[in-house]
C-alpha atoms as a PDB file:
ATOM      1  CA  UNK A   1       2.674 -11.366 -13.749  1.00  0.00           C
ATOM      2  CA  UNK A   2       1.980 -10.613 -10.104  1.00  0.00           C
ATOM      3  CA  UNK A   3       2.600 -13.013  -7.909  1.00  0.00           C
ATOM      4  CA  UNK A   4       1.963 -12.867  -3.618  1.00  0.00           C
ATOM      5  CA  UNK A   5       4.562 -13.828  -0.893  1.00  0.00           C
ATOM      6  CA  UNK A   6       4.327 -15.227   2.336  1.00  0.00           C
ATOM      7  CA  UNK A   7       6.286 -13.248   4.761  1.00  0.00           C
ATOM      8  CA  UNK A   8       8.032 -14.326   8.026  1.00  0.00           C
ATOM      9  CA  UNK A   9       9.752 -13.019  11.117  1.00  0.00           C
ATOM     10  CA  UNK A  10      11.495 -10.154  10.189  1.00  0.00           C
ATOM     11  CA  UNK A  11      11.169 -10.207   6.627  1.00  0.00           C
ATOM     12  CA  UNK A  12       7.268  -9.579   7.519  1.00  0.00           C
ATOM     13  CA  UNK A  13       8.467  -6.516   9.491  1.00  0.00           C
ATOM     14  CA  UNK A  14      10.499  -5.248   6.795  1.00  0.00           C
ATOM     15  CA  UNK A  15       8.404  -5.885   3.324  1.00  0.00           C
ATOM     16  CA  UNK A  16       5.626  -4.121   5.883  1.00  0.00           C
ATOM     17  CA  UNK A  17       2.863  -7.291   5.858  1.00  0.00           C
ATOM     18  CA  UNK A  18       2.485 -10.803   6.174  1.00  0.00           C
ATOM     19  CA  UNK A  19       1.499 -11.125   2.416  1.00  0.00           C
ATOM     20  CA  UNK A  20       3.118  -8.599  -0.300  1.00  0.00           C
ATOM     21  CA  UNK A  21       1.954  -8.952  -4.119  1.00  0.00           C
ATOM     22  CA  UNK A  22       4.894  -7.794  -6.685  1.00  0.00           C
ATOM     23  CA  UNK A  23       4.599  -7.959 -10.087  1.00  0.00           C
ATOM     24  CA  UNK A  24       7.929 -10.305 -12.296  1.00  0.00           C
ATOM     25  CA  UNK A  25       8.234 -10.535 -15.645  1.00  0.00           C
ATOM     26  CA  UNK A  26       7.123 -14.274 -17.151  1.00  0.00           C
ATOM     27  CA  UNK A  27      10.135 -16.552 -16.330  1.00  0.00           C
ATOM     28  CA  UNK A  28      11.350 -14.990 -13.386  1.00  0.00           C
ATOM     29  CA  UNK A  29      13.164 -17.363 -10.745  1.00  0.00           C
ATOM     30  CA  UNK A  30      13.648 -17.457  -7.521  1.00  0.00           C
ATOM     31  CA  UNK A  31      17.184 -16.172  -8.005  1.00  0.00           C
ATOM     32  CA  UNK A  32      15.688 -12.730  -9.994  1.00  0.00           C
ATOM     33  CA  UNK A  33      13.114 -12.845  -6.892  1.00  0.00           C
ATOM     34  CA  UNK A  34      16.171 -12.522  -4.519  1.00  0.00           C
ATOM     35  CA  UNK A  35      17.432  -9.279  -6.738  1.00  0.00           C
ATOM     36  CA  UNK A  36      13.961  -7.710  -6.738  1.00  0.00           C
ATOM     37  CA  UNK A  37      13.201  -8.296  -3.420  1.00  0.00           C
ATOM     38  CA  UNK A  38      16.545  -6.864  -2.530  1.00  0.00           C
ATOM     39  CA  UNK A  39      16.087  -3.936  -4.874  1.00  0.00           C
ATOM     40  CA  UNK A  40      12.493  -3.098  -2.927  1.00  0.00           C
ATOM     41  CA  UNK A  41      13.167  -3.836   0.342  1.00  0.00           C
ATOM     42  CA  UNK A  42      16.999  -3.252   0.827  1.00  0.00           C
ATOM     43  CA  UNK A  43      16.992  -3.972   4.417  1.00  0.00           C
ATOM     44  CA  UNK A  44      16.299  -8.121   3.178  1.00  0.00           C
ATOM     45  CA  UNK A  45      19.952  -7.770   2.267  1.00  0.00           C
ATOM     46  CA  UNK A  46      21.311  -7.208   5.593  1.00  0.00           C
ATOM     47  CA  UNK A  47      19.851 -10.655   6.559  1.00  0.00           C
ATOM     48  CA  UNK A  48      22.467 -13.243   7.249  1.00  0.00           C
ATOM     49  CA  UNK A  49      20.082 -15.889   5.204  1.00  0.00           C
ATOM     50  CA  UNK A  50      17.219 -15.829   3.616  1.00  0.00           C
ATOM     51  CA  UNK A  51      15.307 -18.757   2.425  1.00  0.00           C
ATOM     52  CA  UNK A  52      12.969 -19.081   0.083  1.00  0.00           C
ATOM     53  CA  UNK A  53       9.918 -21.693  -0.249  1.00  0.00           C
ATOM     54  CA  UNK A  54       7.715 -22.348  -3.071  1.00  0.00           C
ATOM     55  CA  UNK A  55       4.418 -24.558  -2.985  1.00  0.00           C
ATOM     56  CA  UNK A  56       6.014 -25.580   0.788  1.00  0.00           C
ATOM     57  CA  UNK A  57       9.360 -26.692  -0.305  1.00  0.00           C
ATOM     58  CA  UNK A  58      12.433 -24.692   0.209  1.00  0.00           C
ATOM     59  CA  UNK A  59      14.635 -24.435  -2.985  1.00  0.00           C
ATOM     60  CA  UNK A  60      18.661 -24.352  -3.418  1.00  0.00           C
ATOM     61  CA  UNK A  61      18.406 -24.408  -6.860  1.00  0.00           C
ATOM     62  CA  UNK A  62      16.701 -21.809  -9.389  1.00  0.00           C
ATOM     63  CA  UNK A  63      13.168 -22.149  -9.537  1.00  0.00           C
ATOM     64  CA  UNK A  64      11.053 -20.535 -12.490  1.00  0.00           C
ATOM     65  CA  UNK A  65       8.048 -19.049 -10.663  1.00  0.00           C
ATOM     66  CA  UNK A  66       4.323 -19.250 -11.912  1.00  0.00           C
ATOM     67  CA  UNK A  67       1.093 -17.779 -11.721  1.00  0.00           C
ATOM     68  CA  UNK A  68      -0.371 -19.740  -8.342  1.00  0.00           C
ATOM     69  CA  UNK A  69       2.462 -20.721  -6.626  1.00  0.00           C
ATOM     70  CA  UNK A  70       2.617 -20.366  -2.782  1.00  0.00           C
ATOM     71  CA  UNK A  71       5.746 -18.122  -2.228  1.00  0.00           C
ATOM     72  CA  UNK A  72       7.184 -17.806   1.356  1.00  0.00           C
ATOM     73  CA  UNK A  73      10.612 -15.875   2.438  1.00  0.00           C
ATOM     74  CA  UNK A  74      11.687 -16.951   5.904  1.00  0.00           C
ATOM     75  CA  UNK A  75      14.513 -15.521   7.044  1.00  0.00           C
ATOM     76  CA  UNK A  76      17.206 -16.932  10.016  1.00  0.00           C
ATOM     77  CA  UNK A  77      15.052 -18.190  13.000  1.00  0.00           C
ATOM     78  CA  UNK A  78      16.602 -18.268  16.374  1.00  0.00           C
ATOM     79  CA  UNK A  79      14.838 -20.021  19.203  1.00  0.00           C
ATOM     80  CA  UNK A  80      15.579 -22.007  22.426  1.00  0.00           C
END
């Protein structure tokens, strides 16, 4: 299934856009997200932290992903 991601700060620099389609087998969570996204764009796993939100609510738990969901990364934001 292909599925689009929101992309923030420097993860936008890094995946190369502010939205990046990928295609995940039926099933897939956000923790096999993690390892693809890793596995595509290695530099995501020099990142101290990155979160992930889906349909506008960050997870800390597994979440099965489906077709339609809003997914964002956003990595460590710094500010002042």
């Amino acid at each position: 299934m292909k599925i689009e991601i929101l992309t923030f700060g420097i993860a936008r620099e890094i995946c190369g856009g502010r939205l990046i389609q990928i295609d995940v087998e039926a099933g897939t969570d956000t923790d096999g997200l993690r390892l693809l996204l890793a596995a595509l764009y290695p530099a995501l796993s020099g990142l101290a932290q990155l979160s992930i939100a889906v349909n506008s609510e960050y997870v800390t738990e597994p979440v099965v992903l489906h077709p339609g969901d809003e997914i964002a990364i956003i990595p460590p934001v710094s500010g002042g």
